[in-house]
Protein backbone atom coordinates (compact mmCIF):
# COMPACT_ATOMS: atom_id res chain seq x y z
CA UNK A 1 111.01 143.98 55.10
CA UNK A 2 107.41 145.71 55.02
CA UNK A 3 104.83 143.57 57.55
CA UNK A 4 101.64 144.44 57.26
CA UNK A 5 98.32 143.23 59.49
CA UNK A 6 95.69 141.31 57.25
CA UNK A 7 92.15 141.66 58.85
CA UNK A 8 92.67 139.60 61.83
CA UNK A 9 95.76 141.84 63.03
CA UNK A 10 97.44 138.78 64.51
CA UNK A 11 98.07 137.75 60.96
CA UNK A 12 100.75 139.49 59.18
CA UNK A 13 102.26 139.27 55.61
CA UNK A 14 105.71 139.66 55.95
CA UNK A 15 106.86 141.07 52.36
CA UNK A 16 110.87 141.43 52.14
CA UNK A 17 112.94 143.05 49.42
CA UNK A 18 114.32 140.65 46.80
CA UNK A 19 117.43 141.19 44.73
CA UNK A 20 117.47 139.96 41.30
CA UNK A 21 119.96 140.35 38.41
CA UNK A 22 121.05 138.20 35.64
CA UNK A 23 122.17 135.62 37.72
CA UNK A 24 119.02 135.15 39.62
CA UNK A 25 118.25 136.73 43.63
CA UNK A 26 118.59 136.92 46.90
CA UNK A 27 116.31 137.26 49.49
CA UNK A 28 116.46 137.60 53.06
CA UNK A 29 113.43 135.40 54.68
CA UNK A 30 114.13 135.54 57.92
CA UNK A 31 115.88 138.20 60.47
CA UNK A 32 115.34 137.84 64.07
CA UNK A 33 115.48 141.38 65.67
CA UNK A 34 112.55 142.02 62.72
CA UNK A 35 110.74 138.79 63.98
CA UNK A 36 110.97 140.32 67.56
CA UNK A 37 109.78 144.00 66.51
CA UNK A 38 106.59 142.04 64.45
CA UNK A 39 105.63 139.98 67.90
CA UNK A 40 106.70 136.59 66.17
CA UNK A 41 108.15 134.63 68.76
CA UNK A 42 111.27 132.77 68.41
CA UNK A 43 111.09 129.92 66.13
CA UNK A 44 112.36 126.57 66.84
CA UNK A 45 111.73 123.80 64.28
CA UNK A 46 111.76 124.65 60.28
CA UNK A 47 109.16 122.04 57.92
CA UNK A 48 109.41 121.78 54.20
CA UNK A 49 107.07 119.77 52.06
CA UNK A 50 106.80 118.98 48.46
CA UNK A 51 103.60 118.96 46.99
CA UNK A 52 102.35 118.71 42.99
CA UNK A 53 99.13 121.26 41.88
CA UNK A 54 95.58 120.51 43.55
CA UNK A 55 97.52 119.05 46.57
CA UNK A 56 95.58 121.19 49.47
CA UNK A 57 97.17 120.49 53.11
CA UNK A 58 95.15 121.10 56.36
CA UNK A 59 93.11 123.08 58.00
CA UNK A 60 95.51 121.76 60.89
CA UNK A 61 96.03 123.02 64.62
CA UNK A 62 97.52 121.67 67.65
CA UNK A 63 95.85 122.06 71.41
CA UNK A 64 99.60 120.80 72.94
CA UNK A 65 102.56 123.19 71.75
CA UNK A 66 100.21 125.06 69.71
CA UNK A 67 102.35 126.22 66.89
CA UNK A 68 102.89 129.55 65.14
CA UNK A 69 103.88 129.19 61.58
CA UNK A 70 105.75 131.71 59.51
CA UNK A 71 105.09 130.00 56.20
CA UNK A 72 106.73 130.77 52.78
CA UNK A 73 107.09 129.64 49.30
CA UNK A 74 110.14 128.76 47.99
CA UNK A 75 109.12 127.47 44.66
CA UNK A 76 105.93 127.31 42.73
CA UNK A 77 102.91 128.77 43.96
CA UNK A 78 100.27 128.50 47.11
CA UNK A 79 97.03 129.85 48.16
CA UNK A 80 97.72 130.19 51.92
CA UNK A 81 94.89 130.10 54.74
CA UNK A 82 94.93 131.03 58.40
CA UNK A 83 91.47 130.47 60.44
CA UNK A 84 91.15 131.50 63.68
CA UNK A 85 89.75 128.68 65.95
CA UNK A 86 90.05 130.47 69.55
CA UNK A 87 87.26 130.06 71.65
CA UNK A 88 86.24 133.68 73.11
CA UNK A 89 88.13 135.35 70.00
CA UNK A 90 86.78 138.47 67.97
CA UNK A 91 87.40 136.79 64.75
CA UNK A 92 86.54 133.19 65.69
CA UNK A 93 85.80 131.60 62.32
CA UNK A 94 87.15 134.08 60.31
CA UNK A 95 90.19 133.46 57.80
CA UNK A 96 92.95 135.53 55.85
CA UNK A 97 94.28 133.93 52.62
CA UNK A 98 97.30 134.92 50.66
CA UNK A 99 99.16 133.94 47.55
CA UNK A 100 102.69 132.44 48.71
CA UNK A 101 104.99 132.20 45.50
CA UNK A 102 108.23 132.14 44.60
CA UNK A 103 108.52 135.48 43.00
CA UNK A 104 107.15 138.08 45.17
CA UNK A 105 108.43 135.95 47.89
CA UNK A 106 105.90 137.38 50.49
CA UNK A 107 105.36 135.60 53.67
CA UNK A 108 102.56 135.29 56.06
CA UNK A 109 102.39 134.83 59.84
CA UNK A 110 100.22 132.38 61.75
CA UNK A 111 99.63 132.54 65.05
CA UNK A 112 99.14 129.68 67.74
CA UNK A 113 95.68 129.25 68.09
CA UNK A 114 95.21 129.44 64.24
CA UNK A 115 94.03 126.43 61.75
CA UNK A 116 96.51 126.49 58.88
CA UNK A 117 96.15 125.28 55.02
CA UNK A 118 97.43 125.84 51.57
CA UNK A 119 96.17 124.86 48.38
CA UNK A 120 98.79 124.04 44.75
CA UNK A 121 98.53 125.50 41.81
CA UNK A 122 101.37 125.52 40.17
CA UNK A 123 102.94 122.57 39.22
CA UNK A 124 104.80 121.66 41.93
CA UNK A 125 105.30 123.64 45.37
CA UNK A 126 108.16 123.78 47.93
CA UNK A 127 106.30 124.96 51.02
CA UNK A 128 108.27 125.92 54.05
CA UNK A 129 107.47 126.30 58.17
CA UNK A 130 109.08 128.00 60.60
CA UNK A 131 107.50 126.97 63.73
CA UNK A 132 107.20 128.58 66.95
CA UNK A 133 106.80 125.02 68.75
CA UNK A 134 107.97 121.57 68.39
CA UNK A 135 105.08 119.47 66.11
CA UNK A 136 103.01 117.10 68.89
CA UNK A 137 100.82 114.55 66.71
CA UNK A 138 99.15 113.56 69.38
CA UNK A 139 96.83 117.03 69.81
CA UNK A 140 96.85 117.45 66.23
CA UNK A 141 93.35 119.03 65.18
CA UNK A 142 91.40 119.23 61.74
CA UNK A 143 88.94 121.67 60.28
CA UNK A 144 87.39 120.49 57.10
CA UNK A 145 88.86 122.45 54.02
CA UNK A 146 85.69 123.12 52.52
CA UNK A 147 83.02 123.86 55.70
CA UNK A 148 80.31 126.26 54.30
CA UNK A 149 80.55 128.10 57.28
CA UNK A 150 83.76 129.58 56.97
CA UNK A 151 83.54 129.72 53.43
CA UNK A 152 86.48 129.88 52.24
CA UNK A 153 87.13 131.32 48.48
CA UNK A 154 89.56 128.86 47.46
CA UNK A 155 91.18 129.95 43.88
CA UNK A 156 90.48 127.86 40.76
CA UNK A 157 92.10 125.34 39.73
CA UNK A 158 93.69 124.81 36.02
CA UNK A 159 90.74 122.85 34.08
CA UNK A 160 90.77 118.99 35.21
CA UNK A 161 92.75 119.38 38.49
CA UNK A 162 90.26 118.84 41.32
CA UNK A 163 91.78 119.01 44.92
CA UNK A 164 93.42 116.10 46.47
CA UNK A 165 93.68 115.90 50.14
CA UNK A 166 94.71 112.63 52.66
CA UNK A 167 92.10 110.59 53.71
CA UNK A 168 92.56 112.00 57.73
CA UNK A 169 91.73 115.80 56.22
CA UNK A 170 88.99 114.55 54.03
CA UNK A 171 87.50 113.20 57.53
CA UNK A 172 88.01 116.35 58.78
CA UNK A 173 84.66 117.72 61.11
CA UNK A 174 83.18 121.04 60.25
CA UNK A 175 84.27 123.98 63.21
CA UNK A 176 80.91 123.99 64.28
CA UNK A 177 81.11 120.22 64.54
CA UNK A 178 84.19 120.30 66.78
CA UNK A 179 84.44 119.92 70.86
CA UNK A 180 84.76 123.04 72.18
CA UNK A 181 87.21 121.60 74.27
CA UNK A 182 89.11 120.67 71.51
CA UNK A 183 89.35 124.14 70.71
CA UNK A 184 92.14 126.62 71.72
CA UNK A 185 91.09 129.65 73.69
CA UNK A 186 91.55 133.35 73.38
């Protein structure tokens, strides 16, 4: 598996080796002692969700348990997006994106302290978490998808699909419109 730093170093796109023949492949997503070596911590709870195209999930973060997410796509297609939201940090506001698909099966890392989304657009998407904490609703956080000031190039959609997010992300504030407090440190 080749891992490589994006421009925030924390975040890293994990790219393994698939094996394909006429029967389909295999791929190995996951190996601890490679987790270790990368500075991913263990991971404790695994998330899938099911989403159709134009579905866009997030920007989410949690102040309690912060999660880390290793996030892959096991079928369809994603447009992946890690912000970094720490108070104090270097890249505070910043974001890496990625396509997550199922063919080149790549992977990308995002660490506590990170808002997370993805955006659809394939048809339909299997998305799946590993998490390096247990999910606590209660300090669940929002960044709004589309805030100018992290502008965000989210991919196009196929003609007619607009996104479609849940009422809670469309309420979403902006980061500059969050409490600091609310806000994970460096």
């Amino acid at each position: 598996m080749q891992i490589i730093p994006q421009s925030i170093p924390e975040v890293l796109l994990l790219q393994p080796k698939a094996f394909g023949d006429d029967r389909g492949f295999f791929v190995e997503t996951a190996r601890q002692n490679v987790l270790d070596e990368a500075g991913i911590p263990r991971l404790i709870q695994h998330n899938q969700s099911r989403s159709r195209c134009g579905v866009l999930r997030g920007l989410h973060y949690q102040l309690v348990q912060p999660q880390g997410k290793l996030v892959r796509c096991s079928r369809g297609s994603v447009f992946d997006v890690a912000v970094d939201v720490r108070r104090g940090s270097p890249s505070f506001g910043q974001w890496v994106g990625a396509i997550l698909d199922d063919v080149e099966h790549h992977q990308l890392w995002v660490p506590p302290g990170f808002a997370h989304g993805f955006l659809v657009f394939s048809d339909v998407a299997d998305f799946c978490y590993l998490c390096s904490n247990y999910y606590h609703p209660a300090s669940e956080q929002g960044i709004l998808w589309n805030d100018p000031e992290l502008a965000i190039a989210w991919p196009e959609l196929p003609e007619g699909v607009e996104p479609q997010l849940s009422a809670k992300d469309l309420a979403n504030p902006t980061l500059s419109g969050q409490n600091p407090e609310r806000l994970p440190r460096f």
